[in-house]
C-alpha atoms as a PDB file:
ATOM      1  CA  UNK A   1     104.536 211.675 116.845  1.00  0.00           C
ATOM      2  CA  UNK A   2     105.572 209.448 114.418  1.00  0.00           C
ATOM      3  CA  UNK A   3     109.119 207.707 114.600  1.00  0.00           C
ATOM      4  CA  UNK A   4     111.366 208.352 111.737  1.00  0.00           C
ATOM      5  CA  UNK A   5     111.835 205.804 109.180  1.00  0.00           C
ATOM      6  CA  UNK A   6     115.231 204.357 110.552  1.00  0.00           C
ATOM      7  CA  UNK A   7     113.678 203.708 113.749  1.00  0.00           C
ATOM      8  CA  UNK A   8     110.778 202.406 112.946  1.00  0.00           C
ATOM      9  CA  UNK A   9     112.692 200.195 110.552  1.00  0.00           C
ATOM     10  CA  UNK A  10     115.030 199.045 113.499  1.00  0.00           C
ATOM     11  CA  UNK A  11     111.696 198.475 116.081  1.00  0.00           C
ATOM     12  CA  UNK A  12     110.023 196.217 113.497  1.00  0.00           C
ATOM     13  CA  UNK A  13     111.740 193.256 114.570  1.00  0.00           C
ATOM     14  CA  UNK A  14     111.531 194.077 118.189  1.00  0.00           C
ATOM     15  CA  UNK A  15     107.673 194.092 117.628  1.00  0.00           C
ATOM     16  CA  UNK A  16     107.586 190.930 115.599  1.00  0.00           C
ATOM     17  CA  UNK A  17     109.892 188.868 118.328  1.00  0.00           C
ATOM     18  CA  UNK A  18     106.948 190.708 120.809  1.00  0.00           C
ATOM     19  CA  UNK A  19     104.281 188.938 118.353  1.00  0.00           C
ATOM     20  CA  UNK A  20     105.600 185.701 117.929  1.00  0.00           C
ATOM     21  CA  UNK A  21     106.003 185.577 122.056  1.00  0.00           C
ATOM     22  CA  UNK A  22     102.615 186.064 121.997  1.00  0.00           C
ATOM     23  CA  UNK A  23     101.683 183.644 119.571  1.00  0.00           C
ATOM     24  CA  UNK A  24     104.250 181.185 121.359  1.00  0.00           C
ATOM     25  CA  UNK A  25     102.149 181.324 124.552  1.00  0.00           C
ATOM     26  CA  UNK A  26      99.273 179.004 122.776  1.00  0.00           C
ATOM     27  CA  UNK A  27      98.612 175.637 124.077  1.00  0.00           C
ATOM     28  CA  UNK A  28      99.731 172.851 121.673  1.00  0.00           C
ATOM     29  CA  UNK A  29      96.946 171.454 119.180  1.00  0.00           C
ATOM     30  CA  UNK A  30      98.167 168.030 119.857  1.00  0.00           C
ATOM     31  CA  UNK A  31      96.470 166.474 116.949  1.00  0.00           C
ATOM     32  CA  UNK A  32      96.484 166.691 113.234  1.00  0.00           C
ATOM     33  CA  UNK A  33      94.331 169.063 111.027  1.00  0.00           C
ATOM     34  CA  UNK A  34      91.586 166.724 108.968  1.00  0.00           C
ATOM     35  CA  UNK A  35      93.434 163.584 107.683  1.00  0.00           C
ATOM     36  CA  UNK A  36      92.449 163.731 103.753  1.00  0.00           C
ATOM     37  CA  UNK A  37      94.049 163.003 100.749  1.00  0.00           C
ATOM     38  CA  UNK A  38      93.138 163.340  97.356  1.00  0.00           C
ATOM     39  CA  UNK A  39      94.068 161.581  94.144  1.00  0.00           C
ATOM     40  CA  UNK A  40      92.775 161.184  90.434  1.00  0.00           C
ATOM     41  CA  UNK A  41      92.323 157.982  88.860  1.00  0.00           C
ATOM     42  CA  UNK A  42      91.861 158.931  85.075  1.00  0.00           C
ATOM     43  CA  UNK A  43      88.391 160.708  85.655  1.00  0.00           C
ATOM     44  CA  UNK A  44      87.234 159.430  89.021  1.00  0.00           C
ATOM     45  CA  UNK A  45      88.446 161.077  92.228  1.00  0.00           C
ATOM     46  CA  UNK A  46      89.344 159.205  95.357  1.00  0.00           C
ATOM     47  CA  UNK A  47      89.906 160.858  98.947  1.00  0.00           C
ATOM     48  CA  UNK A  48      91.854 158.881 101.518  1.00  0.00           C
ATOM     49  CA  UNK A  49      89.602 159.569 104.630  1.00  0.00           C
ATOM     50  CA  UNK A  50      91.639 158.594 108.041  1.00  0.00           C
ATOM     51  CA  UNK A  51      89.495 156.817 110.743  1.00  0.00           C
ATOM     52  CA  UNK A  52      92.133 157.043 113.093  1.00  0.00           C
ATOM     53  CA  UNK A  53      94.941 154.472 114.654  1.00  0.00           C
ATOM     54  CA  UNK A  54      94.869 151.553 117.169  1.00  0.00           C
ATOM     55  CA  UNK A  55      97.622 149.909 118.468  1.00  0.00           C
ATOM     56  CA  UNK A  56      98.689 146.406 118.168  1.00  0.00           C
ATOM     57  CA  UNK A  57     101.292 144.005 119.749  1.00  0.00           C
ATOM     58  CA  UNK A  58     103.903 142.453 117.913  1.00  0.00           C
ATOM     59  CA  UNK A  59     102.624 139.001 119.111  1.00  0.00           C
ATOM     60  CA  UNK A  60      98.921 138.974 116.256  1.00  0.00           C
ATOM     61  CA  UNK A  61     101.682 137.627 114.105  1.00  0.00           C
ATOM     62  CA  UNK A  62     102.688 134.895 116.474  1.00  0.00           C
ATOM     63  CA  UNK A  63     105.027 134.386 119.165  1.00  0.00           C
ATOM     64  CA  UNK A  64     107.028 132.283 116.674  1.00  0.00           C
ATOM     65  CA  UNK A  65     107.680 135.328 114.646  1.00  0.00           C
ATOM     66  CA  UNK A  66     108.083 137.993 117.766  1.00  0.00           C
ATOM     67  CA  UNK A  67     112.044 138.519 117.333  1.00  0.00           C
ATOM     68  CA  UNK A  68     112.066 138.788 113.838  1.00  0.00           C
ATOM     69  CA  UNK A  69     109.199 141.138 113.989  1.00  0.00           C
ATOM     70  CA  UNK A  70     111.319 143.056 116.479  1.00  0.00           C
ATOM     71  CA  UNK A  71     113.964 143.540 114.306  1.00  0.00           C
ATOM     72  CA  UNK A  72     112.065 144.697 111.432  1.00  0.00           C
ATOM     73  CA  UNK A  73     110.632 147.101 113.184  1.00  0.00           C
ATOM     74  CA  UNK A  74     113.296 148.318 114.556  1.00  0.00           C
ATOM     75  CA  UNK A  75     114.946 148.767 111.777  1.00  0.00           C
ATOM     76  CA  UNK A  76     111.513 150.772 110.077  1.00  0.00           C
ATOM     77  CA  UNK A  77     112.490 153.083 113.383  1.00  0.00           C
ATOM     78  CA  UNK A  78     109.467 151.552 115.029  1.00  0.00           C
ATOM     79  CA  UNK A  79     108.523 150.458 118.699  1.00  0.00           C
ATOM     80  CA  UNK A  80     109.442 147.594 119.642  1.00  0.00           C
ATOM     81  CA  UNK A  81     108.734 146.754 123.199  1.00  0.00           C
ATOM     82  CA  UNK A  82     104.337 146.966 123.539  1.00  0.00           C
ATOM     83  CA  UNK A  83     102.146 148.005 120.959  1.00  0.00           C
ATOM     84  CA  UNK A  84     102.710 149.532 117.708  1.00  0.00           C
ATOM     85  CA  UNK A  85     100.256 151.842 116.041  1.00  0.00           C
ATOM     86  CA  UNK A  86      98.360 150.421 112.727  1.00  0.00           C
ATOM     87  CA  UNK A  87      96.195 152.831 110.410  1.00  0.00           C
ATOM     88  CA  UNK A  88      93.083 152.797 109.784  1.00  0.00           C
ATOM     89  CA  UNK A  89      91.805 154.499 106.277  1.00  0.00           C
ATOM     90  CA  UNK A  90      88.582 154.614 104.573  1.00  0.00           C
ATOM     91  CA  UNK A  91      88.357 155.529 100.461  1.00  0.00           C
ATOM     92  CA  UNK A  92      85.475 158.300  99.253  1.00  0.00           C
ATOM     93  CA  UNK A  93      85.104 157.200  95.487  1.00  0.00           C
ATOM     94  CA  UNK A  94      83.627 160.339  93.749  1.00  0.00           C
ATOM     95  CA  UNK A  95      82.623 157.970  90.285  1.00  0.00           C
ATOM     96  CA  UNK A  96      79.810 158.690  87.134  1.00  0.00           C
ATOM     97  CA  UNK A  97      77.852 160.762  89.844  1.00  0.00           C
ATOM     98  CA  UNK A  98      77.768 158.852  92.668  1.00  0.00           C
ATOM     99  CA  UNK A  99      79.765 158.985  96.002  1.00  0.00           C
ATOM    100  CA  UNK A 100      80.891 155.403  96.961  1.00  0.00           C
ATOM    101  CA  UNK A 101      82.520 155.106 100.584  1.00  0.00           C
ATOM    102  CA  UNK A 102      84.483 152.150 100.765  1.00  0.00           C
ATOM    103  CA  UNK A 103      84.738 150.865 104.253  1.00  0.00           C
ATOM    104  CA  UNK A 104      83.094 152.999 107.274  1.00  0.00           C
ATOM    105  CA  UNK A 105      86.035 152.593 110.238  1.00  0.00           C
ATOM    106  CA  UNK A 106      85.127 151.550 113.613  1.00  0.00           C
ATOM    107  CA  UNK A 107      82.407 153.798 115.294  1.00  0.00           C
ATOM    108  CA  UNK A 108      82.719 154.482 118.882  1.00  0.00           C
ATOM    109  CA  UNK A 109      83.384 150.612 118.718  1.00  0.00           C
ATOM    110  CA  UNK A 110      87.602 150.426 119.487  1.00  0.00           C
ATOM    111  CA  UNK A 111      88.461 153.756 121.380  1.00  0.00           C
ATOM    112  CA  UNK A 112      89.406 157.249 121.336  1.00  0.00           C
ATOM    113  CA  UNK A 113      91.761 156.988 118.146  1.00  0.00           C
ATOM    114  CA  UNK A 114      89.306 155.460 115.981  1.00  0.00           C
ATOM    115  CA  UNK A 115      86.228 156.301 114.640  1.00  0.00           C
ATOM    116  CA  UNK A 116      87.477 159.970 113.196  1.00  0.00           C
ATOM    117  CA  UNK A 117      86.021 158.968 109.903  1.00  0.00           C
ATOM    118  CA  UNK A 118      82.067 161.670 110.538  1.00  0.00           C
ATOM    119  CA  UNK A 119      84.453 164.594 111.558  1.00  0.00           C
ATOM    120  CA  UNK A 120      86.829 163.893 108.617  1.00  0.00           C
ATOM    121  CA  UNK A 121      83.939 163.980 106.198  1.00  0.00           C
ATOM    122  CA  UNK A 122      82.789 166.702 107.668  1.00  0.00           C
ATOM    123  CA  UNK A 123      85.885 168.508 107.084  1.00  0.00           C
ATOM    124  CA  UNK A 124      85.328 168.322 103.486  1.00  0.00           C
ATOM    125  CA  UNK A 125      81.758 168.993 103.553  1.00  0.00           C
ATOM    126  CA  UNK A 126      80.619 165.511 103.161  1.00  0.00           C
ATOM    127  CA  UNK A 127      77.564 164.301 105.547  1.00  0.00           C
ATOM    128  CA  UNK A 128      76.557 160.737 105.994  1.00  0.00           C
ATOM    129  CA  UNK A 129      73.477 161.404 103.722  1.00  0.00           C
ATOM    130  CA  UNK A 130      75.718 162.557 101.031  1.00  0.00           C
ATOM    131  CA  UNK A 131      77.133 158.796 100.560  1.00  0.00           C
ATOM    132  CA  UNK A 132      75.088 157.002  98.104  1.00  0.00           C
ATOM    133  CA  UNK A 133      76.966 153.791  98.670  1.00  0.00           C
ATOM    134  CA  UNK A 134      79.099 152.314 101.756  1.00  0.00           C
ATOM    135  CA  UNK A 135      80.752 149.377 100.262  1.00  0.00           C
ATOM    136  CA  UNK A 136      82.422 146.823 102.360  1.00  0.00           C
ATOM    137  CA  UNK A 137      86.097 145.105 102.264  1.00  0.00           C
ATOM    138  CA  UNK A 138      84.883 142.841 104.916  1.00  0.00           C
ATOM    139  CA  UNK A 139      82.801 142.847 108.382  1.00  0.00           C
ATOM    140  CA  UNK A 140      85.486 143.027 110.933  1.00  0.00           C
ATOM    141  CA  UNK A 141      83.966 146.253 113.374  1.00  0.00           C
ATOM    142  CA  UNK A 142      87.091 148.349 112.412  1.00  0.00           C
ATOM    143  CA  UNK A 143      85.800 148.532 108.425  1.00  0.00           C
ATOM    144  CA  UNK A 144      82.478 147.776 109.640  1.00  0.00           C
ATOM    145  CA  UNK A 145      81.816 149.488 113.001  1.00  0.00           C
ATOM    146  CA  UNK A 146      80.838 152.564 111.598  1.00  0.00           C
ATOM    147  CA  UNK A 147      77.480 151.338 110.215  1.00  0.00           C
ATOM    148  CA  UNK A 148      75.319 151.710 113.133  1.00  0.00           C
ATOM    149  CA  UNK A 149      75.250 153.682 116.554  1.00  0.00           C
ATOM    150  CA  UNK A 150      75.634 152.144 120.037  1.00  0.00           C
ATOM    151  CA  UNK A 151      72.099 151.646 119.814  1.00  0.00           C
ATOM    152  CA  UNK A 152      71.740 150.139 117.116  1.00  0.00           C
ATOM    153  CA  UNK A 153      70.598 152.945 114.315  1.00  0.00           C
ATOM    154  CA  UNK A 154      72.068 153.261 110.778  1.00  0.00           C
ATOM    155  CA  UNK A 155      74.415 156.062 110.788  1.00  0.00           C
ATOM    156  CA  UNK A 156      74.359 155.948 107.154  1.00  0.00           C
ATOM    157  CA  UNK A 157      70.640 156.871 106.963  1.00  0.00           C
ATOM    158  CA  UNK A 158      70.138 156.906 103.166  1.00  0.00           C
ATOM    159  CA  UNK A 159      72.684 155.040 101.682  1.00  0.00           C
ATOM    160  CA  UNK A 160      72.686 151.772 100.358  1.00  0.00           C
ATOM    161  CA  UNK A 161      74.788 148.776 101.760  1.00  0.00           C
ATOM    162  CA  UNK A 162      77.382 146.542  99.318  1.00  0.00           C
ATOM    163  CA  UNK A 163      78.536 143.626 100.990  1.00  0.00           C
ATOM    164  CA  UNK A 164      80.136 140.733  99.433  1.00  0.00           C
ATOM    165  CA  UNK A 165      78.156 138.231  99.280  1.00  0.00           C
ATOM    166  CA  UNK A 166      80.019 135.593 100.730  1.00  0.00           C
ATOM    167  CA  UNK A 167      80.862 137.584 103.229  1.00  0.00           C
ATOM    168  CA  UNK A 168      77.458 138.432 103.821  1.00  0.00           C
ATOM    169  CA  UNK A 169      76.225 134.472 103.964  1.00  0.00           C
ATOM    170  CA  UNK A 170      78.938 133.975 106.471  1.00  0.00           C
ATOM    171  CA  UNK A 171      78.383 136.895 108.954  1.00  0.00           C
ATOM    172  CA  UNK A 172      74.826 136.916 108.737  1.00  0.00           C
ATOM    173  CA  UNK A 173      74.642 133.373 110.067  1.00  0.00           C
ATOM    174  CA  UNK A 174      75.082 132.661 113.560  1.00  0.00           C
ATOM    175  CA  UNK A 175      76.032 129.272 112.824  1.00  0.00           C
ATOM    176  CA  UNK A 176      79.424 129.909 111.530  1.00  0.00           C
ATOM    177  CA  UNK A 177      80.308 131.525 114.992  1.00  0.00           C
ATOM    178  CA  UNK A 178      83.109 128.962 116.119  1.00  0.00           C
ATOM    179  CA  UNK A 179      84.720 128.978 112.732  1.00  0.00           C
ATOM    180  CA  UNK A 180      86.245 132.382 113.572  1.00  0.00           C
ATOM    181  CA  UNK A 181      88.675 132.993 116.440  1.00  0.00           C
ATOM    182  CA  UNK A 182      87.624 133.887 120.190  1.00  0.00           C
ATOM    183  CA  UNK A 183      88.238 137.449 119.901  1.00  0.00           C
ATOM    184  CA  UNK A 184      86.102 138.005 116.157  1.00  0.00           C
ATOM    185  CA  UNK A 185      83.079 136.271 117.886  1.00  0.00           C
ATOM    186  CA  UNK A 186      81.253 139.656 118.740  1.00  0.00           C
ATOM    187  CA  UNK A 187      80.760 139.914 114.981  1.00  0.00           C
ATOM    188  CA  UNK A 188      77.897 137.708 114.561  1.00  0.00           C
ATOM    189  CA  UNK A 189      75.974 140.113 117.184  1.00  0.00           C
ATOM    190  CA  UNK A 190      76.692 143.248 115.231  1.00  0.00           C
ATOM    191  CA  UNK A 191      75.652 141.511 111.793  1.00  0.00           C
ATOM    192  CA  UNK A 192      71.970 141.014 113.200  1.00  0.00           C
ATOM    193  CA  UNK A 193      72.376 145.413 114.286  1.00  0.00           C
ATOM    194  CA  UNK A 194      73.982 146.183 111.037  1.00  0.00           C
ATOM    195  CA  UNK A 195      71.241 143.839 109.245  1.00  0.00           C
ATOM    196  CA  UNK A 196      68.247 145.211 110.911  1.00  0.00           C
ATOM    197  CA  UNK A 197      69.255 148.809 110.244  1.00  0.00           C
ATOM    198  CA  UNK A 198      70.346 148.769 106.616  1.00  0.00           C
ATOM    199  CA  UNK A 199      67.037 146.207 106.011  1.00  0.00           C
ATOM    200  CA  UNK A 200      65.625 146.640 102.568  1.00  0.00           C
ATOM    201  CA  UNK A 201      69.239 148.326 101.792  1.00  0.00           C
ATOM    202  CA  UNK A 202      71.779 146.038 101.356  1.00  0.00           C
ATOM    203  CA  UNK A 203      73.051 145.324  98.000  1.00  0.00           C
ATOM    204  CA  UNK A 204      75.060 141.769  97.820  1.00  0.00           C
ATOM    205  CA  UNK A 205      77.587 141.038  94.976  1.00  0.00           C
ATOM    206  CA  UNK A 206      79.672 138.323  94.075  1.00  0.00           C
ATOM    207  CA  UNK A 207      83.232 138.558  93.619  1.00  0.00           C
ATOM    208  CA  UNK A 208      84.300 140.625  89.845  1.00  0.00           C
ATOM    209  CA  UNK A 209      81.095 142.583  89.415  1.00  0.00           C
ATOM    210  CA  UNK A 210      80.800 146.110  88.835  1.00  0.00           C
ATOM    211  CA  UNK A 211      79.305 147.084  91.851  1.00  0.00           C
ATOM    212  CA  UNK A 212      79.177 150.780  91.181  1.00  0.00           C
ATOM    213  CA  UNK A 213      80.858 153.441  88.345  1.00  0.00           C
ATOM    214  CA  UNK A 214      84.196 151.935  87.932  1.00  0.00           C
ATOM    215  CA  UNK A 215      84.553 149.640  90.925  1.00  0.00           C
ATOM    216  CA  UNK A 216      84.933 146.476  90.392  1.00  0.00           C
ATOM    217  CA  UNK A 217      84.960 143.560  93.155  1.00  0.00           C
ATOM    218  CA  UNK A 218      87.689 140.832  93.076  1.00  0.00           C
ATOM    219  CA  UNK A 219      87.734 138.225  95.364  1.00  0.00           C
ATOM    220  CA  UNK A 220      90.246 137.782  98.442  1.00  0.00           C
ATOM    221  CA  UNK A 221      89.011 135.283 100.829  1.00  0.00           C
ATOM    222  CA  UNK A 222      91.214 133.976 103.243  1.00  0.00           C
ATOM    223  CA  UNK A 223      91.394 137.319 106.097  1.00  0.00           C
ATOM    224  CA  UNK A 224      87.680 136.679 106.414  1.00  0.00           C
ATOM    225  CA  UNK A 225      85.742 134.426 104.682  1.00  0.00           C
ATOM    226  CA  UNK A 226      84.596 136.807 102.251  1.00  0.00           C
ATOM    227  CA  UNK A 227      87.244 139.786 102.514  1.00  0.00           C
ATOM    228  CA  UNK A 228      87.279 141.491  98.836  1.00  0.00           C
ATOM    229  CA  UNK A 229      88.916 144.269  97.158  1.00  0.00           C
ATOM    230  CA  UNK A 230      88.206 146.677  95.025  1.00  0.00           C
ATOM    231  CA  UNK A 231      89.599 147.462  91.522  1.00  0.00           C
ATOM    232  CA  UNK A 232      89.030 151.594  90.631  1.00  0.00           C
ATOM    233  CA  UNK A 233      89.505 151.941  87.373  1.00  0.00           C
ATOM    234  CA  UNK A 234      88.823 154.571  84.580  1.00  0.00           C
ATOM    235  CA  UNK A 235      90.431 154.262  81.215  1.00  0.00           C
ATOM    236  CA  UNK A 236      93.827 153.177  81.561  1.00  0.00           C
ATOM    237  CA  UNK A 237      94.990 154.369  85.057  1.00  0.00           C
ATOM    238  CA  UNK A 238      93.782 152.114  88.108  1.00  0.00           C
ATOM    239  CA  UNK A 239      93.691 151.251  91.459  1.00  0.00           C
ATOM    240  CA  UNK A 240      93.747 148.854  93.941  1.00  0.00           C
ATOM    241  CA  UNK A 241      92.086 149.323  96.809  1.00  0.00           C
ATOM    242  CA  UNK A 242      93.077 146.105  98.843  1.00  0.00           C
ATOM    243  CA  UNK A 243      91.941 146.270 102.517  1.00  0.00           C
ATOM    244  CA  UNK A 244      93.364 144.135 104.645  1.00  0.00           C
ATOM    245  CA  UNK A 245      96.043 142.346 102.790  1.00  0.00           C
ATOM    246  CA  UNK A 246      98.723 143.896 105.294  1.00  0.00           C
ATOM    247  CA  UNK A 247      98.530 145.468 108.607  1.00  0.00           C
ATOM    248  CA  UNK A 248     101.878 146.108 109.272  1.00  0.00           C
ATOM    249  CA  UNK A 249     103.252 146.844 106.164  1.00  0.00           C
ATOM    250  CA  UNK A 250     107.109 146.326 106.838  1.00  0.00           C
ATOM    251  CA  UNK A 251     106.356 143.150 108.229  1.00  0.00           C
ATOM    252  CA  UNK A 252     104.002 141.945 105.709  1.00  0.00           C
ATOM    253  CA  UNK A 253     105.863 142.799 102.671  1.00  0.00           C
ATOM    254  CA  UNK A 254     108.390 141.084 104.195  1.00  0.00           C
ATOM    255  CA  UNK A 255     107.055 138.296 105.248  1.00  0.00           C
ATOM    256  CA  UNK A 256     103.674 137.696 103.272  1.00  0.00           C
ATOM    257  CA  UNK A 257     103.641 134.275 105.297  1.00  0.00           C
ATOM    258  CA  UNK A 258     102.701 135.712 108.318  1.00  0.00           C
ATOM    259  CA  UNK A 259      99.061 136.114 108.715  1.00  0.00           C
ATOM    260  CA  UNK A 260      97.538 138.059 111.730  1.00  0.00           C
ATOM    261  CA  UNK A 261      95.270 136.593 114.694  1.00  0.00           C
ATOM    262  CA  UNK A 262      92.162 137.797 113.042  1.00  0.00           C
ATOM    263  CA  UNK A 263      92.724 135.674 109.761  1.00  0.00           C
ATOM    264  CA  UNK A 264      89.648 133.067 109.636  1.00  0.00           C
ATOM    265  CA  UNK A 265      91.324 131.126 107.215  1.00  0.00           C
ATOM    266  CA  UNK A 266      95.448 131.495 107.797  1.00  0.00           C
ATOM    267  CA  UNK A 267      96.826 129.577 105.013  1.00  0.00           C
ATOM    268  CA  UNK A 268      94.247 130.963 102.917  1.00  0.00           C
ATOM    269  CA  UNK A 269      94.938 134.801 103.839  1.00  0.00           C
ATOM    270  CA  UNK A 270      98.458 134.019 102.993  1.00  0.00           C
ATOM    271  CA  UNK A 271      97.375 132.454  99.497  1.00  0.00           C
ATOM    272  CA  UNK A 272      95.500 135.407  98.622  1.00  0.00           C
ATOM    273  CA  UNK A 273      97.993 138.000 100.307  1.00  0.00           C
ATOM    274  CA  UNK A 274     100.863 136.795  97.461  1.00  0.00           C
ATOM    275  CA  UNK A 275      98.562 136.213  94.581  1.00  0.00           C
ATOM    276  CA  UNK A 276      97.403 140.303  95.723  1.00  0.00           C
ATOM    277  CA  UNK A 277     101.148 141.445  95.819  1.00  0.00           C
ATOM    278  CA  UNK A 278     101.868 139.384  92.449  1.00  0.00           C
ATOM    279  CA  UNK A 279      99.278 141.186  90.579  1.00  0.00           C
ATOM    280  CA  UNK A 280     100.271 144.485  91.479  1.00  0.00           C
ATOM    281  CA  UNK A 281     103.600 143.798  90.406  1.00  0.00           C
ATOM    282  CA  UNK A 282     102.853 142.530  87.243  1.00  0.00           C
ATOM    283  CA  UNK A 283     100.245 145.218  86.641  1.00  0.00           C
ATOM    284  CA  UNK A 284     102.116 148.143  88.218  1.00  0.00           C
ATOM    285  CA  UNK A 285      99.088 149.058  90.460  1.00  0.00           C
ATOM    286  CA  UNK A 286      98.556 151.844  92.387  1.00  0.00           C
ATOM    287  CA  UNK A 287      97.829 150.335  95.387  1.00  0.00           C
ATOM    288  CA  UNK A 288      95.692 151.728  98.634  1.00  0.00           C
ATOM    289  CA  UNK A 289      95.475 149.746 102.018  1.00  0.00           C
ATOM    290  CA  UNK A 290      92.887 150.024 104.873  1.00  0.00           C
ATOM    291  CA  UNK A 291      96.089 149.520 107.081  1.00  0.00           C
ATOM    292  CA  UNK A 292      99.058 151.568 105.362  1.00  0.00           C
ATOM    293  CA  UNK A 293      99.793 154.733 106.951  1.00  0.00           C
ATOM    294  CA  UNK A 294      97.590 157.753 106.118  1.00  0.00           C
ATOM    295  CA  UNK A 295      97.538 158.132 102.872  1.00  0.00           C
ATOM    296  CA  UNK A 296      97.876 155.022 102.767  1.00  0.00           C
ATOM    297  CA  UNK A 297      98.503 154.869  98.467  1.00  0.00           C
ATOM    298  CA  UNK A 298     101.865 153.208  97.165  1.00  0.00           C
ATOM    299  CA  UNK A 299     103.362 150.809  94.604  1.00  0.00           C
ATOM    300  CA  UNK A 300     104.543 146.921  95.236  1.00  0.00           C
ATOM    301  CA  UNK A 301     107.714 145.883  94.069  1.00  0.00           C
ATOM    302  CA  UNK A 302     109.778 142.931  93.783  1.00  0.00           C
ATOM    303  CA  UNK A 303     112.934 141.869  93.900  1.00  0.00           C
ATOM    304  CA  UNK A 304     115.805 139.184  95.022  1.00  0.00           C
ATOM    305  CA  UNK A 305     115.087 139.825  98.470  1.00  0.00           C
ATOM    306  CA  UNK A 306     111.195 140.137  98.299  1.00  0.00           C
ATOM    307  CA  UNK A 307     108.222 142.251  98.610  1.00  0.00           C
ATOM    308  CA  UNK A 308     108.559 146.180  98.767  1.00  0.00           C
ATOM    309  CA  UNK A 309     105.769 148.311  99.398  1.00  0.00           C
ATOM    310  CA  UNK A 310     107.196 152.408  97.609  1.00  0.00           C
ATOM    311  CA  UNK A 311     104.704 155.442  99.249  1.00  0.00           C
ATOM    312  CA  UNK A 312     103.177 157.213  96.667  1.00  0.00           C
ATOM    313  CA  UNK A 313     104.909 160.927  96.801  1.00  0.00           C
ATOM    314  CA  UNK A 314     102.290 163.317  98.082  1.00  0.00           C
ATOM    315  CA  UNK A 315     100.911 165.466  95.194  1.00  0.00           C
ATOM    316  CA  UNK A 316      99.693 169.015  95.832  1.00  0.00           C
ATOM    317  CA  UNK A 317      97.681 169.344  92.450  1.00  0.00           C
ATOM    318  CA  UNK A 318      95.412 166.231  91.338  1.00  0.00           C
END
């Protein structure tokens, strides 16, 4: 038998409080549903694809700088005592026809919370054979790592390869290996892998070329010796995609002095790092960093006391 109406209405939210105990009783995801991001520049499309995190100490910016760091961070409502977790994001340029992936993350190279950028892609229905072009920022394994497998195969099996091409002169030569510090050194080795696999693909291009549909390269040596950016532009609106000049943001803005123990070239990272944030002041860029957190797309601004580096505001339409 049915219940009347005035019952039933006064079960209903005994039965929902029943569902939702039910529901309750699931075990915690305990990560993120695929880390993508979409935005329009004019008519191309970009998608911020997440790689993961890794943490870092305090210390890459020197143990000079470890208390001011500190209090930076603490007041960005950071950690402060052991390592502090840096972003890692890859761009999917959707330009004139062609899919451009700018920077590949690390591979299996740097540990569980890396190298999410295949199931990422996958998420949005993009496969590795999809990408007509992976174009570099630089060779470091965490933009770089996701090139080739553990043994040595290109995981990219169709695409072609844009490195800059002083980066590429530098990496690909064994001789350069004590100009980079201690810890960088394994680079040379994975050149020869990444060289080998992507052999008869690899497209080199000097600095302010247009390397594909509106992506143009600009030169920003100093991080590596030929770390480069990437200008995305189409009709008016533009943006900067400018890998690795920060990896802390709130410390970097802050302190675009400090360069990082990876740097090859310190003073000239530093150079490069404020001639960067100058021109996207001036120009008003949009701005998108390898090392910003996911999305990783803001504005630079500047005032009396510095550097600022404004998030974007997440957009639900494009």
């Amino acid at each position: 038998m049915s219940l009347p109406r005035r019952h039933a209405i006064l079960a209903a939210p005994l039965l929902l409080a029943a569902s939702g105990a039910a529901r309750a009783a699931q075990p915690p995801v305990g990560r993120q549903v695929a880390s993508l991001y979409r935005t329009r520049i004019g008519d191309i499309e970009v998608t911020a694809v997440s790689d993961g995190t890794i943490a870092l100490p305090p210390g890459v910016f020197g143990e000079a700088n470890l208390a001011e760091a500190r209090r930076i961070l603490a007041e960005n409502f950071q950690p402060t005592e052991g390592p502090v977790p840096c972003a890692l994001n890859t761009f999917l340029v959707n330009s004139g026809g062609r899919l451009s992936l700018i920077d590949t993350g690390s591979g299996d190279a740097l540990g569980p919370t890396m190298g999410q950028l295949p199931a990422n892609l996958a998420a949005m229905g993009v496969t590795p054979a999809m990408v007509d072009s992976v174009v570099l920022t630089h060779m470091h394994r965490d933009h770089a790592g996701g090139l080739c497998s553990r043994e040595g195969a290109a995981l990219f099996p169709t695409s072609e390869l844009v490195i800059p091409e002083v980066e590429a002169a530098f990496w690909f030569d064994e001789s350069n290996i004590n100009r980079v510090p201690q810890g960088s050194r394994g680079g040379f080795a994975y050149a020869k892998q990444v060289e080998a696999a992507y052999r008869g693909r690899i497209r080199r291009v000097p600095g302010g070329r247009e390397v594909n549909p509106g992506i143009t390269s600009v030169d920003a040596f100093g991080h590596t010796p030929g770390h480069t950016i990437y200008r995305i532009a189409s009709g008016p609106a533009q943006l900067l995609v400018f890998g690795d000049m920060v990896h802390f943001p709130a410390l970097q803005t802050r302190h675009p002095e400090w360069g990082i123990a990876f740097d090859v070239d310190a003073a000239a990272a530093v150079a490069t790092r404020r001639r960067v944030f100058d021109m996207a002041v001036a120009d008003r860029l949009l701005v998108a960093g390898m090392h910003m957190d996911f999305p990783g797309f803001g504005r630079m601004r500047r005032d009396a006391a510095g550097y600022h580096l404004v998030s974007a505001p997440w957009r639900p339409f494009l």
